[in-house]
C-alpha atoms as a PDB file:
ATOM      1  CA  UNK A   1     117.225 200.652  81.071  1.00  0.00           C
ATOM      2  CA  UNK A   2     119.519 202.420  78.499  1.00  0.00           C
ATOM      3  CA  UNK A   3     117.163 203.031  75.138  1.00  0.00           C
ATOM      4  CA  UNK A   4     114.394 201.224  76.516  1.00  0.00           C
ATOM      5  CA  UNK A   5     110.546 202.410  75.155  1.00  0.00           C
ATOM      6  CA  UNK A   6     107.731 203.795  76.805  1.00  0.00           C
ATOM      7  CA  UNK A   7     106.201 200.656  77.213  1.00  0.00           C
ATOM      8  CA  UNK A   8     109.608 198.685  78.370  1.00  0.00           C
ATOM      9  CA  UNK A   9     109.328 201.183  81.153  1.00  0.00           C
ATOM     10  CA  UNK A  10     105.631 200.745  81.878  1.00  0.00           C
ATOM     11  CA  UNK A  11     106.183 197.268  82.503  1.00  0.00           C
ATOM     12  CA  UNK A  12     109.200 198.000  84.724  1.00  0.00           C
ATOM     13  CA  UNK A  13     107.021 199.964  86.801  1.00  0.00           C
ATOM     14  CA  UNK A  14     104.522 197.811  87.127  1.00  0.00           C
ATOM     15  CA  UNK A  15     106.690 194.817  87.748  1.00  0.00           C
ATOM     16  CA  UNK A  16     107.918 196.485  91.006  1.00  0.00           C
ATOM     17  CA  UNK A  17     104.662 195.395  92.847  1.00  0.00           C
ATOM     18  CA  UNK A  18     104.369 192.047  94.510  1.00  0.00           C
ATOM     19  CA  UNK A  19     102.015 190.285  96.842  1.00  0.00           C
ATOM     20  CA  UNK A  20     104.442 192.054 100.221  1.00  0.00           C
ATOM     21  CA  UNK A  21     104.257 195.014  98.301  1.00  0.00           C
ATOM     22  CA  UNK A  22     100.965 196.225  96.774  1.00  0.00           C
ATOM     23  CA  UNK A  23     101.643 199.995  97.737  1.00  0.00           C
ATOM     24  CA  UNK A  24     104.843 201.873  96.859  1.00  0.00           C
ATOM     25  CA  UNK A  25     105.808 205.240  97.129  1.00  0.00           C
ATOM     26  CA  UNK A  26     107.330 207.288  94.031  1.00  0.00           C
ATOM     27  CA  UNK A  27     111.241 206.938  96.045  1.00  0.00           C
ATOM     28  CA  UNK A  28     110.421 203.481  96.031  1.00  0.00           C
ATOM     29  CA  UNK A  29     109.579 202.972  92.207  1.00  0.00           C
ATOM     30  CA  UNK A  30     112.770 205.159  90.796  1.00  0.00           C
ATOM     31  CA  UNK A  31     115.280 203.060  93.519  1.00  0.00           C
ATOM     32  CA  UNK A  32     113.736 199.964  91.864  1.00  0.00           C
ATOM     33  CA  UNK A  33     113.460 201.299  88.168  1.00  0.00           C
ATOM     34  CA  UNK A  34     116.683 203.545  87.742  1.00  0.00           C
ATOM     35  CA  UNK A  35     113.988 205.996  86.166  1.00  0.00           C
ATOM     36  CA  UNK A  36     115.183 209.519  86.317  1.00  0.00           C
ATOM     37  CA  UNK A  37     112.557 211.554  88.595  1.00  0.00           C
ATOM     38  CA  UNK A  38     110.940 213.148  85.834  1.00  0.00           C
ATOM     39  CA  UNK A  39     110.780 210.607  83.692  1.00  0.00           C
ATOM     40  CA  UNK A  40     108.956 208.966  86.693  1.00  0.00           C
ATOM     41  CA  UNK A  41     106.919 211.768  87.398  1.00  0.00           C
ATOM     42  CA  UNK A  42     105.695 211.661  83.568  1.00  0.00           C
ATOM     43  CA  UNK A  43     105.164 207.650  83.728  1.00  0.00           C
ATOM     44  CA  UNK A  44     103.547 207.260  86.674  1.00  0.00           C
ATOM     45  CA  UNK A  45     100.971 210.665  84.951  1.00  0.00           C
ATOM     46  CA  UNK A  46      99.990 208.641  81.926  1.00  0.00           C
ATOM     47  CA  UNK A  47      99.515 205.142  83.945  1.00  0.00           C
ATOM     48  CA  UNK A  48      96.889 206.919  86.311  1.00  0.00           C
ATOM     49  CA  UNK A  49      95.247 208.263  83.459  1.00  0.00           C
ATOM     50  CA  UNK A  50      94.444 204.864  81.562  1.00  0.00           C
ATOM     51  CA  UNK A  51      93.598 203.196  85.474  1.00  0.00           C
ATOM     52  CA  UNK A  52      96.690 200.968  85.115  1.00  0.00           C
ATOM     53  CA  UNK A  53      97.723 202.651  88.665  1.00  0.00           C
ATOM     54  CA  UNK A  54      95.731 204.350  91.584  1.00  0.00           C
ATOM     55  CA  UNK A  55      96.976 206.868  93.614  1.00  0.00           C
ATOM     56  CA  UNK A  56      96.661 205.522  97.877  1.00  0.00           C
ATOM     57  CA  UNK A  57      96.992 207.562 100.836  1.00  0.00           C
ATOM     58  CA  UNK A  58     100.474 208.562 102.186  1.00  0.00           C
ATOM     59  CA  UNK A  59     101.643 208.836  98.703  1.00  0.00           C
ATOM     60  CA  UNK A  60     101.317 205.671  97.321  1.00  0.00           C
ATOM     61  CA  UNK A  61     100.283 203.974  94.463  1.00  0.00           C
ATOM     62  CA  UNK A  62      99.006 200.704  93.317  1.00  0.00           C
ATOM     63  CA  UNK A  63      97.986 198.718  90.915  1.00  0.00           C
ATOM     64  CA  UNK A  64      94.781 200.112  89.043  1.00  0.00           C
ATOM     65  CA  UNK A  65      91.186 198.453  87.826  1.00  0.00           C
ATOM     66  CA  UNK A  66      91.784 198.981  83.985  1.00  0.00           C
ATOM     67  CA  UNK A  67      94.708 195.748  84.799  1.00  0.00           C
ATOM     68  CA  UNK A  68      92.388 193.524  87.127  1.00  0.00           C
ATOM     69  CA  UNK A  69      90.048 194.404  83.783  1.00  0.00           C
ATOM     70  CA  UNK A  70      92.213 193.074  81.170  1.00  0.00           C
ATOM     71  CA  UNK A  71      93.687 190.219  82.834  1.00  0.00           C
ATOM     72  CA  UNK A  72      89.701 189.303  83.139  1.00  0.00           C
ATOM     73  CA  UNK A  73      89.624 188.840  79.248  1.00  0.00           C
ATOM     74  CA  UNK A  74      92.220 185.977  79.730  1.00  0.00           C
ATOM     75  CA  UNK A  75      91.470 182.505  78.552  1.00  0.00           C
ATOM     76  CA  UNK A  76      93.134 181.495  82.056  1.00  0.00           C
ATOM     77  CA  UNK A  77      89.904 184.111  83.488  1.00  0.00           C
ATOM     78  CA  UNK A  78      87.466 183.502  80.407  1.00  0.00           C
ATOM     79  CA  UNK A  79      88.018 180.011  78.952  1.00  0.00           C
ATOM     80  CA  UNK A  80      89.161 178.047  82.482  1.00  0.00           C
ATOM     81  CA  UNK A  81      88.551 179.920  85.736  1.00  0.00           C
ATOM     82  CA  UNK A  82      84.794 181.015  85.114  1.00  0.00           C
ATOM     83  CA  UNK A  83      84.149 177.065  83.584  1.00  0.00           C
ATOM     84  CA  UNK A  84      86.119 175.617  86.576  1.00  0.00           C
ATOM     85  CA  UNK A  85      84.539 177.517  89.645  1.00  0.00           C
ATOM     86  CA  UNK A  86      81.221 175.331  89.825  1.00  0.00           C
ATOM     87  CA  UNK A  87      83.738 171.802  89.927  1.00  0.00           C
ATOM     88  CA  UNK A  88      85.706 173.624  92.267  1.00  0.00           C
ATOM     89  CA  UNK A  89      82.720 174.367  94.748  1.00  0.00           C
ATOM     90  CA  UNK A  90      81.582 170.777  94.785  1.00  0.00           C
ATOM     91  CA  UNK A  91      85.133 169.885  95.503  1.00  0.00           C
ATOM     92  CA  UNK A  92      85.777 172.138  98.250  1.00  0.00           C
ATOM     93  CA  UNK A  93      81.755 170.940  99.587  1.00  0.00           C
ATOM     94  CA  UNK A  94      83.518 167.619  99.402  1.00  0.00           C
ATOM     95  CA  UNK A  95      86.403 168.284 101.316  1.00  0.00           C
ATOM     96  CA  UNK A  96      86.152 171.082 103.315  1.00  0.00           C
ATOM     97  CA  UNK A  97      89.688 172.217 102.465  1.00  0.00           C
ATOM     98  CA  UNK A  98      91.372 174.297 100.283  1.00  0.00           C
ATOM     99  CA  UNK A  99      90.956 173.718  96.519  1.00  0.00           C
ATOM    100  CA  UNK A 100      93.451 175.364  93.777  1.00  0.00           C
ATOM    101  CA  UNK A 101      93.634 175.622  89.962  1.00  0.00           C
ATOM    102  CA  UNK A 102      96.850 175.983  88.898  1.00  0.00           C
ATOM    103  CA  UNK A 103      98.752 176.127  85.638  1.00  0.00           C
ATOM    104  CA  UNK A 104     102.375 175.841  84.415  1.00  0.00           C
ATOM    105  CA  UNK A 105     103.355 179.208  83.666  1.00  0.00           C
ATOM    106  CA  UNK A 106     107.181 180.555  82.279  1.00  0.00           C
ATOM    107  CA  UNK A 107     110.300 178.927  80.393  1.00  0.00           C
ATOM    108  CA  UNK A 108     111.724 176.135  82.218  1.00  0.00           C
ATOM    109  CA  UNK A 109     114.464 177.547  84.318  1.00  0.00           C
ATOM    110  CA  UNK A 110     111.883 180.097  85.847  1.00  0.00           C
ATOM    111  CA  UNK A 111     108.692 178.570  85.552  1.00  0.00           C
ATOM    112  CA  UNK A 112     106.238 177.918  88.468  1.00  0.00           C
ATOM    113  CA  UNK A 113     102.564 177.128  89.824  1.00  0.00           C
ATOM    114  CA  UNK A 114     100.369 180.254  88.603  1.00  0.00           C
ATOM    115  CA  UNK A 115      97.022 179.825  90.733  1.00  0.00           C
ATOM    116  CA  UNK A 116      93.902 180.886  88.427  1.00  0.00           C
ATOM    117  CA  UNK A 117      91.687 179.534  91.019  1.00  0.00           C
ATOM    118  CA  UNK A 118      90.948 178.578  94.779  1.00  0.00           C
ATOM    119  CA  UNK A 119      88.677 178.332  97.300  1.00  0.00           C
ATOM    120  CA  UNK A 120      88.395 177.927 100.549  1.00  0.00           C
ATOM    121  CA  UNK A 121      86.537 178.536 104.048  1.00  0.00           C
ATOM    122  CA  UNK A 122      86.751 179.067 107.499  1.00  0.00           C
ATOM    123  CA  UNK A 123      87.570 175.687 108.501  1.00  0.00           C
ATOM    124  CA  UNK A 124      89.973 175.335 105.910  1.00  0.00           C
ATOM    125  CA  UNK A 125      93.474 175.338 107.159  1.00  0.00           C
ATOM    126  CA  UNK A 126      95.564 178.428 106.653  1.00  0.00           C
ATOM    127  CA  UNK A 127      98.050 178.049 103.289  1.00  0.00           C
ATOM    128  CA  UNK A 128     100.277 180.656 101.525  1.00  0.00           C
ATOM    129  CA  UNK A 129      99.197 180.407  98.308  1.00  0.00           C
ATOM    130  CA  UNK A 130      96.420 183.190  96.401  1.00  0.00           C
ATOM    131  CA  UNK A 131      94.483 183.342  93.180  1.00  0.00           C
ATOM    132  CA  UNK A 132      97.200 185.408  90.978  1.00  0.00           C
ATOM    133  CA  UNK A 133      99.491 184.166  93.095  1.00  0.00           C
ATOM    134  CA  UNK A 134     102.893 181.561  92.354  1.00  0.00           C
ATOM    135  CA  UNK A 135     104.091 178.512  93.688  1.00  0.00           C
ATOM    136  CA  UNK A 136     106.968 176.310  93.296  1.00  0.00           C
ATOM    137  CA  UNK A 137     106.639 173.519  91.072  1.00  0.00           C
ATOM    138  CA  UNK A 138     108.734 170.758  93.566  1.00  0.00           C
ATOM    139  CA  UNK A 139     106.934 171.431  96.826  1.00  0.00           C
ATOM    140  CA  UNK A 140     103.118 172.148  95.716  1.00  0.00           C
ATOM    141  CA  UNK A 141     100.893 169.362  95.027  1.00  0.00           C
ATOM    142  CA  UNK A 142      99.547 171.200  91.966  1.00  0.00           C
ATOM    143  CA  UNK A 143     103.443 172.116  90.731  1.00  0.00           C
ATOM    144  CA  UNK A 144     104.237 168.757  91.013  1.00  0.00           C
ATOM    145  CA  UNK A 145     101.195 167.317  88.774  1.00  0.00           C
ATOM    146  CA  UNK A 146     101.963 169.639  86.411  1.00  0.00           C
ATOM    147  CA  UNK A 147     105.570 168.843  86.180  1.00  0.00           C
ATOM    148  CA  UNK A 148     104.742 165.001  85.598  1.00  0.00           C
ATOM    149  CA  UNK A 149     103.055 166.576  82.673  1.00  0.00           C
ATOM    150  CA  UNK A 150     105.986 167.542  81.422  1.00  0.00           C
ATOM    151  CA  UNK A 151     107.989 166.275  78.636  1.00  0.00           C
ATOM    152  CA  UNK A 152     111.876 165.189  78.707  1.00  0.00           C
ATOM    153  CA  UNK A 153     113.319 167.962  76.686  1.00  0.00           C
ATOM    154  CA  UNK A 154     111.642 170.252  79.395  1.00  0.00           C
ATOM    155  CA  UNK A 155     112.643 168.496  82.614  1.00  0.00           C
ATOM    156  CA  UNK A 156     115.999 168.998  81.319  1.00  0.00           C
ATOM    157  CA  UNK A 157     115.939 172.737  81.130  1.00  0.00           C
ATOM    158  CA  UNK A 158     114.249 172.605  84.248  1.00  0.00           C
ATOM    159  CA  UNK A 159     116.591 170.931  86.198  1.00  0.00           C
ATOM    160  CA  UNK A 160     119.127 172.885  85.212  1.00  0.00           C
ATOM    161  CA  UNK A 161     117.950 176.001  87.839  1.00  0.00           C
ATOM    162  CA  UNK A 162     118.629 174.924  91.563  1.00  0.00           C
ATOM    163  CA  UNK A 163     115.326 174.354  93.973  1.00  0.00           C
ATOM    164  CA  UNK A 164     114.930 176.249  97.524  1.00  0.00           C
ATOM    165  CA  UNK A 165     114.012 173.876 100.309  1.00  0.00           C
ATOM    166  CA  UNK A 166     110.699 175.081 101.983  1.00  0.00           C
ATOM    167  CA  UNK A 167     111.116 173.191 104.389  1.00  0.00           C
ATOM    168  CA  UNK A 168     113.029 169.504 105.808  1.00  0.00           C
ATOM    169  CA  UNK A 169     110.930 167.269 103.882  1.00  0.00           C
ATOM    170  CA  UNK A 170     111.292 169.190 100.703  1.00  0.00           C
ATOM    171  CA  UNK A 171     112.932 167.240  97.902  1.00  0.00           C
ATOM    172  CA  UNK A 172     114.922 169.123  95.739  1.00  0.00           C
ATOM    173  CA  UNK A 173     117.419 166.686  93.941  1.00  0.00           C
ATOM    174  CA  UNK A 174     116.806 165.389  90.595  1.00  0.00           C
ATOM    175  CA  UNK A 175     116.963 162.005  90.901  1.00  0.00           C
ATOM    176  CA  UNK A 176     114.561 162.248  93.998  1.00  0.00           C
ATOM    177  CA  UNK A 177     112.726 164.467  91.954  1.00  0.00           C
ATOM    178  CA  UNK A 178     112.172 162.327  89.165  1.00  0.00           C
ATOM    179  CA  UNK A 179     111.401 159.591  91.154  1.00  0.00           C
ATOM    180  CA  UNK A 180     108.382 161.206  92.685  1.00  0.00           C
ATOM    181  CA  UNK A 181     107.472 162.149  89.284  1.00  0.00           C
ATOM    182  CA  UNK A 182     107.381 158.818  87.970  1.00  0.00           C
ATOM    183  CA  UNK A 183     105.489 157.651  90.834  1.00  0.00           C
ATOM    184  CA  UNK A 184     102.738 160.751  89.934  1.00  0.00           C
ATOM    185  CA  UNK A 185     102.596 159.152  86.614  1.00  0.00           C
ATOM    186  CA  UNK A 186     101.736 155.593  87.382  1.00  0.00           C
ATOM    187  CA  UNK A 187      99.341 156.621  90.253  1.00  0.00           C
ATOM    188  CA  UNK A 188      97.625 159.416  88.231  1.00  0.00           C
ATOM    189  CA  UNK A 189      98.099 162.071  90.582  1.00  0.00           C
ATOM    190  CA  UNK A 190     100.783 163.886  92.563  1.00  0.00           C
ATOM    191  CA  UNK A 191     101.324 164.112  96.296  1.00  0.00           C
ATOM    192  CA  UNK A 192     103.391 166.614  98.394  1.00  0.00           C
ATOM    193  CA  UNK A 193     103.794 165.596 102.336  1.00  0.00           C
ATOM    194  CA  UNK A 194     104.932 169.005 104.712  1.00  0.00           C
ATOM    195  CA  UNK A 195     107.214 169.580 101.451  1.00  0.00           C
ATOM    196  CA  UNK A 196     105.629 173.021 101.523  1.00  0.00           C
ATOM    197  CA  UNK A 197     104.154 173.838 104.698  1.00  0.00           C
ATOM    198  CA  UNK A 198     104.746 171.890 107.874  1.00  0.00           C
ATOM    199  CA  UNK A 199     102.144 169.622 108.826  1.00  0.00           C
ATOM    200  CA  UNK A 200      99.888 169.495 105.743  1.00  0.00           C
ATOM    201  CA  UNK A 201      99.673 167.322 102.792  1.00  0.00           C
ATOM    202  CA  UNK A 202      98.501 168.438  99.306  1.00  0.00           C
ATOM    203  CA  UNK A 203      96.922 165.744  96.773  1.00  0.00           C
ATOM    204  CA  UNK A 204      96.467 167.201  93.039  1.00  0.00           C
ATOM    205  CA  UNK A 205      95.499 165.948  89.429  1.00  0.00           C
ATOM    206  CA  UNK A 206      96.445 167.106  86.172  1.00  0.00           C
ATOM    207  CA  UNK A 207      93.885 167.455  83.569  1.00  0.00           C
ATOM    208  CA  UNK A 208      94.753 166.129  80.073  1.00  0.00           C
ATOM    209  CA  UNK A 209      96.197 168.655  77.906  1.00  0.00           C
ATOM    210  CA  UNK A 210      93.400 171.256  76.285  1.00  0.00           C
ATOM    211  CA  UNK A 211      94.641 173.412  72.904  1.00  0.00           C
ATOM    212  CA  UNK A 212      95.139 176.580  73.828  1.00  0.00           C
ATOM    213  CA  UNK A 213      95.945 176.773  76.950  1.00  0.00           C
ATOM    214  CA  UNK A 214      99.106 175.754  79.295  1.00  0.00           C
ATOM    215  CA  UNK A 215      99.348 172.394  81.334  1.00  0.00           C
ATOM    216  CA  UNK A 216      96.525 172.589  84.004  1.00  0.00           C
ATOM    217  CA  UNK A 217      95.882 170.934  87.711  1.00  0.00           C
ATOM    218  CA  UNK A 218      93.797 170.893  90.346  1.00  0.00           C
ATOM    219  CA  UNK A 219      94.782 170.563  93.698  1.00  0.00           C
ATOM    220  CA  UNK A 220      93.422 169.591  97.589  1.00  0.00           C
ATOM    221  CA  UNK A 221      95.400 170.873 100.840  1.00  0.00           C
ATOM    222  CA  UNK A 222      94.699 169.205 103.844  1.00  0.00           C
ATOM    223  CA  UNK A 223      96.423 168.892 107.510  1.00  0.00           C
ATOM    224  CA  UNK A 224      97.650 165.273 107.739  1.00  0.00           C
ATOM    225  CA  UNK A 225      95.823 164.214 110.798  1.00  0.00           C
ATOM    226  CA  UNK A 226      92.536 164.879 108.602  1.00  0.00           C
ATOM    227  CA  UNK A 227      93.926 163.915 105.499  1.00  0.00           C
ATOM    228  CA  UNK A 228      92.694 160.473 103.568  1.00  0.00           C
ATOM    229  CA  UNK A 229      94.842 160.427 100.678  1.00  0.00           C
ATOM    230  CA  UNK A 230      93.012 158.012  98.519  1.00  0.00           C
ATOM    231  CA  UNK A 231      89.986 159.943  98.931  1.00  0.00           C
ATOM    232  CA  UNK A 232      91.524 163.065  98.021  1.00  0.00           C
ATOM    233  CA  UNK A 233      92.814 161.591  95.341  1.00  0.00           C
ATOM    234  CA  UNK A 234      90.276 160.029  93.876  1.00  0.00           C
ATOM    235  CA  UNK A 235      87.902 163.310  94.212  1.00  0.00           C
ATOM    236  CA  UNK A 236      90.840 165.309  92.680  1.00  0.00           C
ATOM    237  CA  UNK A 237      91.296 163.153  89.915  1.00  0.00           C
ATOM    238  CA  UNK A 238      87.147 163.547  88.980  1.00  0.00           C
ATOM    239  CA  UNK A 239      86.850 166.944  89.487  1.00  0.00           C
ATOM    240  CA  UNK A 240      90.505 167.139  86.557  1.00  0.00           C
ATOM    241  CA  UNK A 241      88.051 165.055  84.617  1.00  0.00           C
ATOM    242  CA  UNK A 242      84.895 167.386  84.708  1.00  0.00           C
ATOM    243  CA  UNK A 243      86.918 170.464  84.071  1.00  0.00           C
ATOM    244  CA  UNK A 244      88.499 168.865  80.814  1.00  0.00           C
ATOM    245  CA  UNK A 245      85.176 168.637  79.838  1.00  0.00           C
ATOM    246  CA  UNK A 246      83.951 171.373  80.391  1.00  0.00           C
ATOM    247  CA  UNK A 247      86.772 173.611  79.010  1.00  0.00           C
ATOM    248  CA  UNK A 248      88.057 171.617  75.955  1.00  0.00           C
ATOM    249  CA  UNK A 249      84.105 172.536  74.436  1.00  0.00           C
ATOM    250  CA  UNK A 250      84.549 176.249  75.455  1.00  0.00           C
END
């Protein structure tokens, strides 16, 4: 934190909240930061000032409307999301399950699922995952398509980082890895089976690459005893069609 800017510090701040932890407390910020008190006390002044935080009760504070406002002007909000929702609905009236736009986001040894997009309904079965939210490329139906997207000189770098098990029927080794990636390939769409969650099965489709914006998938989860994989895959792979077109005009 030594000789680190205004800004530097802004973003370490900010960076402290997570999906678990949407509300912190001042105590909790400086334990996470290092930040001296008042240097604190003066950052956390000018962030609820320009709406980047919001002061909750008991002391708390969380992240503010002027950042839900930027992140808005996006391409991934502007240029994709907005252009995908319609495709999305008809997929979801389709299936009746949980529907996710994803894209590769981060350098190889880090990188993961960042959803732009879902939907889903009452009937839909319960999953982890969030709009905003991450998931792992190796166990998500939508990480995996986008990994088969990937070239050679990338696979390397990622496969360099290690790979958390979710669960039994995760597969985390390379070679198994690349098997399943090759098989994505020549099928034209990825599948994950309990690899995430116990007991369902996600079916996804990458869309062909569109300047300007990072590799791209869309993805179905279903529970297997409902789950008709060549359907799903073949409604998957339409709706990655539709959104290409729509988004490589925008």
């Amino acid at each position: 934190m030594a000789g680190a800017g205004v800004l530097d510090r802004a973003l370490d701040v900010l960076g402290c909240f997570s999906e678990d932890e949407s509300e912190l407390t001042a105590a909790a910020l400086a334990a996470r930061t290092g930040l001296a008190p008042s240097t604190l006390h003066r950052l956390l002044g000018t962030l609820l000032d320009h709406g980047l935080l919001v002061r909750m009760p008991d002391h708390r504070y969380a992240v503010g409307p002027r950042l839900w406002e930027l992140g808005e002007l996006s391409p991934l909000s502007l240029r994709l999301r907005e252009r995908a929702i319609p495709h999305l609905m008809r997929l979801y009236e389709a299936t009746g399950e949980n529907v996710h736009l994803g894209v590769l986001d981060g350098e190889p040894e880090r990188a993961s699922a960042l959803y732009v997009g879902r939907v889903t309904g009452r009937r839909s079965i319960p999953t982890v995952s969030r709009a905003g939210g991450r998931g792992p490329l190796h166990t998500t139906g939508v990480g995996k398509a986008l990994l088969a997207t990937c070239d050679e000189a990338w696979l390397a770098r990622y496969f360099t980082t290690p790979r958390e098990r979710e669960t039994v029927h995760s597969l985390v080794a390379e070679a198994e890895l690349r098997d399943a990636l090759a098989q994505a390939r020549a099928r034209g769409y990825a599948r994950t089976r309990e690899e995430m969650t116990l007991g369902n099965i996600s079916v996804a489709a990458a869309l062909p690459r569109v300047p300007g914006l990072p590799p791209i998938a869309v993805g179905v989860v279903v529970h297997l005893d409902r789950a008709d994989e060549r359907l799903l895959a073949q409604l998957a792979r339409q709706t990655a069609k539709e959104i290409h077109a729509e988004v490589r005009e925008a």
